[in-house]
Structure formats: structure tokens, C-alpha cells
Protein backbone atom coordinates (compact mmCIF):
# COMPACT_ATOMS: atom_id res chain seq x y z
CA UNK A 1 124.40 -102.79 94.13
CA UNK A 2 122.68 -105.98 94.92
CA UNK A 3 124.13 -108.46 97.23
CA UNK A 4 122.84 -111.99 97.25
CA UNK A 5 121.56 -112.73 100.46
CA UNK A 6 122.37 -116.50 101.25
CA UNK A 7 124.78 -118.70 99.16
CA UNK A 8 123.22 -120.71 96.47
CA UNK A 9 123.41 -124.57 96.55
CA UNK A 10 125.99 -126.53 94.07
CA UNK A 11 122.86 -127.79 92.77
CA UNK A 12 120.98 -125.18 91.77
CA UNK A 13 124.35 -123.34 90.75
CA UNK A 14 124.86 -126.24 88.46
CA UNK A 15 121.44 -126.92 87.65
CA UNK A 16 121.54 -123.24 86.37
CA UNK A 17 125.10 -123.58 84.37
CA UNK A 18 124.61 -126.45 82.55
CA UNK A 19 121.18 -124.21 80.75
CA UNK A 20 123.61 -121.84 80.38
CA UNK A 21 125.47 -123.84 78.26
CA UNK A 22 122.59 -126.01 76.75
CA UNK A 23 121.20 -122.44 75.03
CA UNK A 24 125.10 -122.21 73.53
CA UNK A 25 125.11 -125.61 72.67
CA UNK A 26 121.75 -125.75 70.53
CA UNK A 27 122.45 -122.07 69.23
CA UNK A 28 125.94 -123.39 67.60
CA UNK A 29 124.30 -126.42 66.49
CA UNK A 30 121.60 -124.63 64.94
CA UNK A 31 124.38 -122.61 63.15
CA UNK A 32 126.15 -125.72 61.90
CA UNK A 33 122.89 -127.28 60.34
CA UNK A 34 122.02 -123.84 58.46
CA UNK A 35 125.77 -123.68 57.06
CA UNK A 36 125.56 -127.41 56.41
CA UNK A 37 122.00 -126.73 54.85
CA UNK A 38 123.27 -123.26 52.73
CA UNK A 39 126.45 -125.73 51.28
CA UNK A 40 124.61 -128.24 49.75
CA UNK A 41 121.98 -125.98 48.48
CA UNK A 42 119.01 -127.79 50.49
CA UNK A 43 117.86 -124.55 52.44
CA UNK A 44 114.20 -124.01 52.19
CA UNK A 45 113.76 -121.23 55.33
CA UNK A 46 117.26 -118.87 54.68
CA UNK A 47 116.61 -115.94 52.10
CA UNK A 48 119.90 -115.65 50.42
CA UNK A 49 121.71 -115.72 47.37
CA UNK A 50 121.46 -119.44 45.70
């Protein structure tokens, strides 16, 4: 199993959350404007039923 070798810096360990949560953060808001887009009938890239 690997073992990290040193410990990694608060920075870095932040630096490294915080893009964690920026690719949740832009994939739920990317959700929001397609559902937003699909209920007022404005969707021009989503194939589904109109």
C-alpha cells in the first residue's frame, strides 16, 4: 500500500481541497442552469422531449 513519505503543507492540502470542491461547485451549477434552461423551454444543446 502506498505510504506518503513526508507530510504535505496546509497549503498545498488546501490549495488542493478547495479544487476539489470548485469541480463540485461548477458541476452543480452547471446542473442548475440546464434544469433552469429545460423549465422555461430555452434549451438549445439538451436532446429531450420539448
Amino acid at each position: 500500500m502506498a505510504v506518503p513519505k513526508k507530510r504535505t503543507s496546509i497549503s498545498k492540502k488546501r490549495i488542493r481541497k478547495n479544487i476539489w470542491k470548485n469541480k463540485g461547485r461548477r458541476a452543480a451549477l452547471k446542473a442548475f442552469s440546464l434544469a433552469k434552461s429545460l423549465s422555461t423551454g430555452n434549451s438549445q444543446s439538451f436532446l429531450g422531449d420539448k
